[in-house]
Every structure is written in structure tokens, then in C-alpha cells.
PDB file of N, CA and C in Angstrom:
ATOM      1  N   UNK A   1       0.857  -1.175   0.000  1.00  0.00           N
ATOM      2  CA  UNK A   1       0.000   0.000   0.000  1.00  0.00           C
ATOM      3  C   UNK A   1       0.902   1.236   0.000  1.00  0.00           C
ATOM      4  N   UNK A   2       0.832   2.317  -0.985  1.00  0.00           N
ATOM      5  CA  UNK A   2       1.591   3.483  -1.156  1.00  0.00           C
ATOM      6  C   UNK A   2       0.571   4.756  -0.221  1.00  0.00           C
ATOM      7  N   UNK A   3       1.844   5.440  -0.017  1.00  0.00           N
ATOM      8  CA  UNK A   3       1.082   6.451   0.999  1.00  0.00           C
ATOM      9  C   UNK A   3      -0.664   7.359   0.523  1.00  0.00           C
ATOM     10  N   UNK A   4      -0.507   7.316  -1.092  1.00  0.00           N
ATOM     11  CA  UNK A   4      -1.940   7.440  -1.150  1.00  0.00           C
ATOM     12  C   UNK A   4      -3.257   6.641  -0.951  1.00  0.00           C
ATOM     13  N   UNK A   5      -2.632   5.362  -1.468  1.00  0.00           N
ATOM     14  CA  UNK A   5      -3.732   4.462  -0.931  1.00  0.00           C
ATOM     15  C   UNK A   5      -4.076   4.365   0.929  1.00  0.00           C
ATOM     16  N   UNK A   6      -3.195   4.915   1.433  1.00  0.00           N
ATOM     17  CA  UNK A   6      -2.902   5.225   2.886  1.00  0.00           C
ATOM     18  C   UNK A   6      -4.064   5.645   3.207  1.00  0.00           C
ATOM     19  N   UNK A   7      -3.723   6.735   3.081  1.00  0.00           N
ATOM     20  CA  UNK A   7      -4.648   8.092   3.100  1.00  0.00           C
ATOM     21  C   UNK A   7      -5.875   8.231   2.737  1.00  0.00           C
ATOM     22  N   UNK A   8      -6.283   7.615   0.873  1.00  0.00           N
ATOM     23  CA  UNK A   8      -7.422   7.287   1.152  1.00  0.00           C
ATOM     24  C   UNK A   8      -8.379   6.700   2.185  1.00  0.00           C
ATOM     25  N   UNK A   9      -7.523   5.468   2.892  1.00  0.00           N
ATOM     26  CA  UNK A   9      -8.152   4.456   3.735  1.00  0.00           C
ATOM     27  C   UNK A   9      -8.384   5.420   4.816  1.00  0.00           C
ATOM     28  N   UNK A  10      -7.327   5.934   5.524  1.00  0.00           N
ATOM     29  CA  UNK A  10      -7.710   7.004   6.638  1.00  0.00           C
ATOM     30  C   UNK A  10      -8.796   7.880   6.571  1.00  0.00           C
ATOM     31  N   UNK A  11      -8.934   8.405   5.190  1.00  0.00           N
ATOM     32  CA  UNK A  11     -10.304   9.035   4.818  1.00  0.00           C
ATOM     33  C   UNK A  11     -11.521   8.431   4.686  1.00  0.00           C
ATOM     34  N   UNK A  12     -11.487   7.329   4.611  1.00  0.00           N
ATOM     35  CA  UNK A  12     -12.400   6.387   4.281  1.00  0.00           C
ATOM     36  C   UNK A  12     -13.144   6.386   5.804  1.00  0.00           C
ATOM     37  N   UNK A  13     -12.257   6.036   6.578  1.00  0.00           N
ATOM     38  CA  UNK A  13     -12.698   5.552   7.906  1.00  0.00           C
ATOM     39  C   UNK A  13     -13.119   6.783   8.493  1.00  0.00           C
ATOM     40  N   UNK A  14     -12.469   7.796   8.390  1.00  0.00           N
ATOM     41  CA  UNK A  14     -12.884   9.241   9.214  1.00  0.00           C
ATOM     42  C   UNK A  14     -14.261   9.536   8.395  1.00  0.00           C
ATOM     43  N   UNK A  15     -14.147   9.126   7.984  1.00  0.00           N
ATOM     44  CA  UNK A  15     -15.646   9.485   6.934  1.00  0.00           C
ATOM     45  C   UNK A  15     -16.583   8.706   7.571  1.00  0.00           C
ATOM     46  N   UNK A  16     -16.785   7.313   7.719  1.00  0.00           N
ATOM     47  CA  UNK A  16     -17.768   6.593   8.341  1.00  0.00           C
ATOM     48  C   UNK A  16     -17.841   6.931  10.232  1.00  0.00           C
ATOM     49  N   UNK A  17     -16.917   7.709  10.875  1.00  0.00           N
ATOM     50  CA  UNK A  17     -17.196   8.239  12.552  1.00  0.00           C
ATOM     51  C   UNK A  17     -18.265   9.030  12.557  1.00  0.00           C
ATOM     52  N   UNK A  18     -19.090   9.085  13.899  1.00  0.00           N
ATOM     53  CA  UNK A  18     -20.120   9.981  14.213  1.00  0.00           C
ATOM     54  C   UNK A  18     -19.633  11.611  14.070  1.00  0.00           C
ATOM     55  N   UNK A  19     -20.266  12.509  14.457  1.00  0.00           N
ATOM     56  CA  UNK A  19     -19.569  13.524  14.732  1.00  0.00           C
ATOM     57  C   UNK A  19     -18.909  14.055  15.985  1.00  0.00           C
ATOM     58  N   UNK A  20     -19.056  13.446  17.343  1.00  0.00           N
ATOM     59  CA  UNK A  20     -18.681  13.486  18.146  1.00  0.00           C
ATOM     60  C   UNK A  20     -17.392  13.082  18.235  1.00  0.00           C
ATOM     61  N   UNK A  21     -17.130  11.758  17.258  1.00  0.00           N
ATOM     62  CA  UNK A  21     -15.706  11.161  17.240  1.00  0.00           C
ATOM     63  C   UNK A  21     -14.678  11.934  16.130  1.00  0.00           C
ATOM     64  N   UNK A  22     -15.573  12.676  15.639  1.00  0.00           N
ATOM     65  CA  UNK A  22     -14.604  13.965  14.574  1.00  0.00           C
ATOM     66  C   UNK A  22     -13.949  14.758  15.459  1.00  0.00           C
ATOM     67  N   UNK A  23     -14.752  15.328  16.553  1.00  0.00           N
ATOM     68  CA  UNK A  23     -14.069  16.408  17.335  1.00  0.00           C
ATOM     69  C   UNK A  23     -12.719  15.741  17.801  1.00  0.00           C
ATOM     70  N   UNK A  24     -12.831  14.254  18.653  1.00  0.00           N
ATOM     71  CA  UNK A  24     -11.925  13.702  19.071  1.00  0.00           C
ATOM     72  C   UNK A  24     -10.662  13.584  18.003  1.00  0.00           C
ATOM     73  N   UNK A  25     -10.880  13.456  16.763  1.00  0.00           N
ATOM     74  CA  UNK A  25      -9.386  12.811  15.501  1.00  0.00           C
ATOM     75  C   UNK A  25      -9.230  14.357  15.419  1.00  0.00           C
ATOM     76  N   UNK A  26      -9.897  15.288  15.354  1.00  0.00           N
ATOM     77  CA  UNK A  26      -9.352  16.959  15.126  1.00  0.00           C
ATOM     78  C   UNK A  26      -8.325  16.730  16.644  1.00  0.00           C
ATOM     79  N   UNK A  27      -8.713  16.677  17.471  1.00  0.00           N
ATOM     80  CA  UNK A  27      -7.755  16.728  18.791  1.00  0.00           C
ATOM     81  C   UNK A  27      -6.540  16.272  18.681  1.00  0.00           C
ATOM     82  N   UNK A  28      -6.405  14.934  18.353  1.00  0.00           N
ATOM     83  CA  UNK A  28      -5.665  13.926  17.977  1.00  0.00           C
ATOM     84  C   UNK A  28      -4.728  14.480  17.034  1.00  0.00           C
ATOM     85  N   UNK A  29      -4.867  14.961  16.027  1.00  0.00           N
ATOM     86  CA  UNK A  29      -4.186  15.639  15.019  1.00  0.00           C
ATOM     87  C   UNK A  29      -3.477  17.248  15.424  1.00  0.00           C
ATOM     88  N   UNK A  30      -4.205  17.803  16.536  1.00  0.00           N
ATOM     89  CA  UNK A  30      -3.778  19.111  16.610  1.00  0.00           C
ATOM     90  C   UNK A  30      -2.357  18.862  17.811  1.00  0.00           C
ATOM     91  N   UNK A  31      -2.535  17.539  18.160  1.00  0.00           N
ATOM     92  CA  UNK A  31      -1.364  17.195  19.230  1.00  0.00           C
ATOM     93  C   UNK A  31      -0.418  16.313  18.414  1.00  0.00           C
ATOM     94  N   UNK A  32      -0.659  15.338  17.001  1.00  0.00           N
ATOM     95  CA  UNK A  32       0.307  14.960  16.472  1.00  0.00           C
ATOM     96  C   UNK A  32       1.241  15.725  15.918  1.00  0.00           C
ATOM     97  N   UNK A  33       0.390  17.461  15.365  1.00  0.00           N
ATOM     98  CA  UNK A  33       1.140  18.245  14.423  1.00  0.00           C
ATOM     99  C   UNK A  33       1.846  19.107  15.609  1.00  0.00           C
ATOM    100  N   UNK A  34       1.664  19.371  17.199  1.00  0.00           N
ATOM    101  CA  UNK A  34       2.076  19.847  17.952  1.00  0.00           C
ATOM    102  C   UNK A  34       3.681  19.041  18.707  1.00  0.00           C
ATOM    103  N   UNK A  35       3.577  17.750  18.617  1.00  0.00           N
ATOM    104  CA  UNK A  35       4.396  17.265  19.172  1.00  0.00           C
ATOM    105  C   UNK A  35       5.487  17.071  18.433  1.00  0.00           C
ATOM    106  N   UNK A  36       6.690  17.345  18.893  1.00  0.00           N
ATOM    107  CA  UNK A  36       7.852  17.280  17.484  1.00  0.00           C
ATOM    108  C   UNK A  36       8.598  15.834  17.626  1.00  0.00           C
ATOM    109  N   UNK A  37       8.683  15.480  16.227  1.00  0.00           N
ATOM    110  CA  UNK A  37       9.199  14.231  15.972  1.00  0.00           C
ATOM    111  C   UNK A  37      10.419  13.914  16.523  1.00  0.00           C
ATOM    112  N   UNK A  38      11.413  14.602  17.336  1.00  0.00           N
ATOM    113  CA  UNK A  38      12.483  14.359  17.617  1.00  0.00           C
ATOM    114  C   UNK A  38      12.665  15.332  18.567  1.00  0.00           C
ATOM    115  N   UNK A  39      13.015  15.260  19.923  1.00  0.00           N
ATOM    116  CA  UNK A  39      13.765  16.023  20.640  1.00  0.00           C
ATOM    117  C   UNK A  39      15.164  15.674  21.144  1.00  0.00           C
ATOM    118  N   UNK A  40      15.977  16.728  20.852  1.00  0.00           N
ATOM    119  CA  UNK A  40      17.254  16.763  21.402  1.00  0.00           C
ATOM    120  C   UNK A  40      17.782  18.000  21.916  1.00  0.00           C
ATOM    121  N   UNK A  41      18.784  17.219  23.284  1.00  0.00           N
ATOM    122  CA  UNK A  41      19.440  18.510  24.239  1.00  0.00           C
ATOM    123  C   UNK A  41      20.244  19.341  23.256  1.00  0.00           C
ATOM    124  N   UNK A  42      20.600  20.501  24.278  1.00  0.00           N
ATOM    125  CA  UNK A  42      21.442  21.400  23.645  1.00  0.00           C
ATOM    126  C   UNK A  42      23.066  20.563  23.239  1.00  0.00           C
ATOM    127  N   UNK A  43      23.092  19.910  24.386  1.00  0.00           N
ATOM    128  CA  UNK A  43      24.662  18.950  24.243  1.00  0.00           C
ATOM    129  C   UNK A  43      24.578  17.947  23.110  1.00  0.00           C
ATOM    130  N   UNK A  44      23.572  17.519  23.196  1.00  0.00           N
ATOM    131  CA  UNK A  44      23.140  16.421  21.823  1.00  0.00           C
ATOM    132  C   UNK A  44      23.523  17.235  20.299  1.00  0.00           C
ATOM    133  N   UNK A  45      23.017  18.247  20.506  1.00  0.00           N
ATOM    134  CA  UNK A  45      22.977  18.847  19.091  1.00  0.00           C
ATOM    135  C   UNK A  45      23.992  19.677  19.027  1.00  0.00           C
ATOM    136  N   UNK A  46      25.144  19.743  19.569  1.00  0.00           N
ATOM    137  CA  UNK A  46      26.678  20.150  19.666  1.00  0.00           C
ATOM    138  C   UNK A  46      26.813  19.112  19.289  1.00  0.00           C
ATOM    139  N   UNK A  47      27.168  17.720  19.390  1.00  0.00           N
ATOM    140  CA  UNK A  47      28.154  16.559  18.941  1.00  0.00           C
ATOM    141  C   UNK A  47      27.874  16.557  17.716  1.00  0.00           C
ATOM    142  N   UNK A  48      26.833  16.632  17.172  1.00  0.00           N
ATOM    143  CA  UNK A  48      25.804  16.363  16.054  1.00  0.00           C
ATOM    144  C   UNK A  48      27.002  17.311  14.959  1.00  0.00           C
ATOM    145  N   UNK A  49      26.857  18.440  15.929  1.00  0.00           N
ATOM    146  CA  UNK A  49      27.448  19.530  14.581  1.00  0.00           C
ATOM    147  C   UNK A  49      29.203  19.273  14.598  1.00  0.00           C
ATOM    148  N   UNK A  50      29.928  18.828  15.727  1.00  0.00           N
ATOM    149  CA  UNK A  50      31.140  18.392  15.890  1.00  0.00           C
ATOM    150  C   UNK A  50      31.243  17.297  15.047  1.00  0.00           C
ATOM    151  N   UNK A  51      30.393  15.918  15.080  1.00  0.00           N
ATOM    152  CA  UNK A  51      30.759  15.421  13.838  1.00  0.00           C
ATOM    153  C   UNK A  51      30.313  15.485  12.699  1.00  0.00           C
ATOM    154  N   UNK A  52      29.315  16.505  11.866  1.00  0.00           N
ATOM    155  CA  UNK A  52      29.431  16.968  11.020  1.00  0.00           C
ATOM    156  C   UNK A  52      30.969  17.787  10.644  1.00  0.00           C
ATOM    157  N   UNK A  53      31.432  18.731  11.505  1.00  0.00           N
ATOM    158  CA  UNK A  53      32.610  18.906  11.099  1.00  0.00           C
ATOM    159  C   UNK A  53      33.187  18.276  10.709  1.00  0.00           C
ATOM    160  N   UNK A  54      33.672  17.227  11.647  1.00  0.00           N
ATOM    161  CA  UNK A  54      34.370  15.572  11.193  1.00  0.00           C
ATOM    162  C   UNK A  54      34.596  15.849   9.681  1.00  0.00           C
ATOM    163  N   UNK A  55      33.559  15.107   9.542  1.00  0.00           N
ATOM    164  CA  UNK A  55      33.375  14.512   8.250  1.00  0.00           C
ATOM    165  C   UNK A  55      33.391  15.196   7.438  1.00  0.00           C
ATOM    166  N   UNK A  56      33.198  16.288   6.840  1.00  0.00           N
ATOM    167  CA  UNK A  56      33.573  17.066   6.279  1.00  0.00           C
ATOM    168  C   UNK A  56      34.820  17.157   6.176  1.00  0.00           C
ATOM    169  N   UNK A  57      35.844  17.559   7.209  1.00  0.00           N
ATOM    170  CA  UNK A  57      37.197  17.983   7.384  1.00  0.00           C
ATOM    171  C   UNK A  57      37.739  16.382   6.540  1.00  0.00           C
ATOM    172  N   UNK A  58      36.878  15.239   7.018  1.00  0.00           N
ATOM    173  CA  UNK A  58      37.467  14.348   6.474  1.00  0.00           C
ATOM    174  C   UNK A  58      37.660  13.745   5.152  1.00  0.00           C
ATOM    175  N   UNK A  59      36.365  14.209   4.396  1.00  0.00           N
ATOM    176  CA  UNK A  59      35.887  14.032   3.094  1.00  0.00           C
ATOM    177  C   UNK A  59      36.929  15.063   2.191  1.00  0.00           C
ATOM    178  N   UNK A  60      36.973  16.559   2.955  1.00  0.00           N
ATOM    179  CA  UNK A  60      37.842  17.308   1.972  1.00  0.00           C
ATOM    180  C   UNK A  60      39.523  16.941   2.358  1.00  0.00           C
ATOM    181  N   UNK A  61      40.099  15.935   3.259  1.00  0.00           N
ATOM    182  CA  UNK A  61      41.237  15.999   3.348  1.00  0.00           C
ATOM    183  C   UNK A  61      41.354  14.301   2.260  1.00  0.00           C
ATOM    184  N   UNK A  62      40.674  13.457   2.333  1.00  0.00           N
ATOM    185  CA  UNK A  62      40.521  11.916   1.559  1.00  0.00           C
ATOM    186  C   UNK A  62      40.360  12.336   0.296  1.00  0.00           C
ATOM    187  N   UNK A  63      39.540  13.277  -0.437  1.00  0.00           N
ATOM    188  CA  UNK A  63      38.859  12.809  -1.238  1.00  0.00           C
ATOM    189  C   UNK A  63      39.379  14.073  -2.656  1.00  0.00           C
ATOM    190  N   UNK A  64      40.452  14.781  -2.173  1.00  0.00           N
ATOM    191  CA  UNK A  64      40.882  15.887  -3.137  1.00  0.00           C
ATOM    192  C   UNK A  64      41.757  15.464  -3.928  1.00  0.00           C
TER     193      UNK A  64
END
């Protein structure tokens, strides 16, 4: 199943809920698009960019 056929199906089903259970998937959605897919510390996302340096420094010293 490709992400449109996905989606249809998700539509499919939100389509057959009462309306009471609409309010609930609007909720549901306003906290999936609220919550971020990834959190990381400030220290986390220093190493991150330290070995990006890396590699870089390493790619342009290997690969010239």
C-alpha cells in the first residue's frame, strides 16, 4: 500500500465516525502536528554539529 492508498483508507474511515468522534481525531491531530518528531538537548545537538565537522574535514582531506 503506497502512501496514497494510505490516506485514502484514513479518509475512508474518518468518513464513516459519528460527529462526536470527529471532534476527538481533530484533537488527535492538533497534538500529532504539535508534538515534534524528535527532541534533542542542547549537548546532543553540539556533537551532532562536531561530527558533522568531522566529516567534512574528512571528506575534503581523503577525497581531493
Amino acid at each position: 500500500m503506497n502512501i496514497a492508498e494510505y490516506k485514502l483508507d484514513l479518509f475512508r474511515e474518518i468518513d464513516k465516525l459519528p460527529e462526536d468522534s470527529l471532534i476527538e481525531v481533530k484533537k488527535l491531530i492538533t497534538q500529532l502536528k504539535s508534538k515534534p518528531s524528535a527532541v534533542i538537548t542542547t549537548a546532543q545537538a553540539e556533537q551532532l554539529n562536531i561530527g558533522r565537522e568531522f566529516m567534512q574535514e574528512y571528506h575534503e582531506t581523503f577525497n581531493t
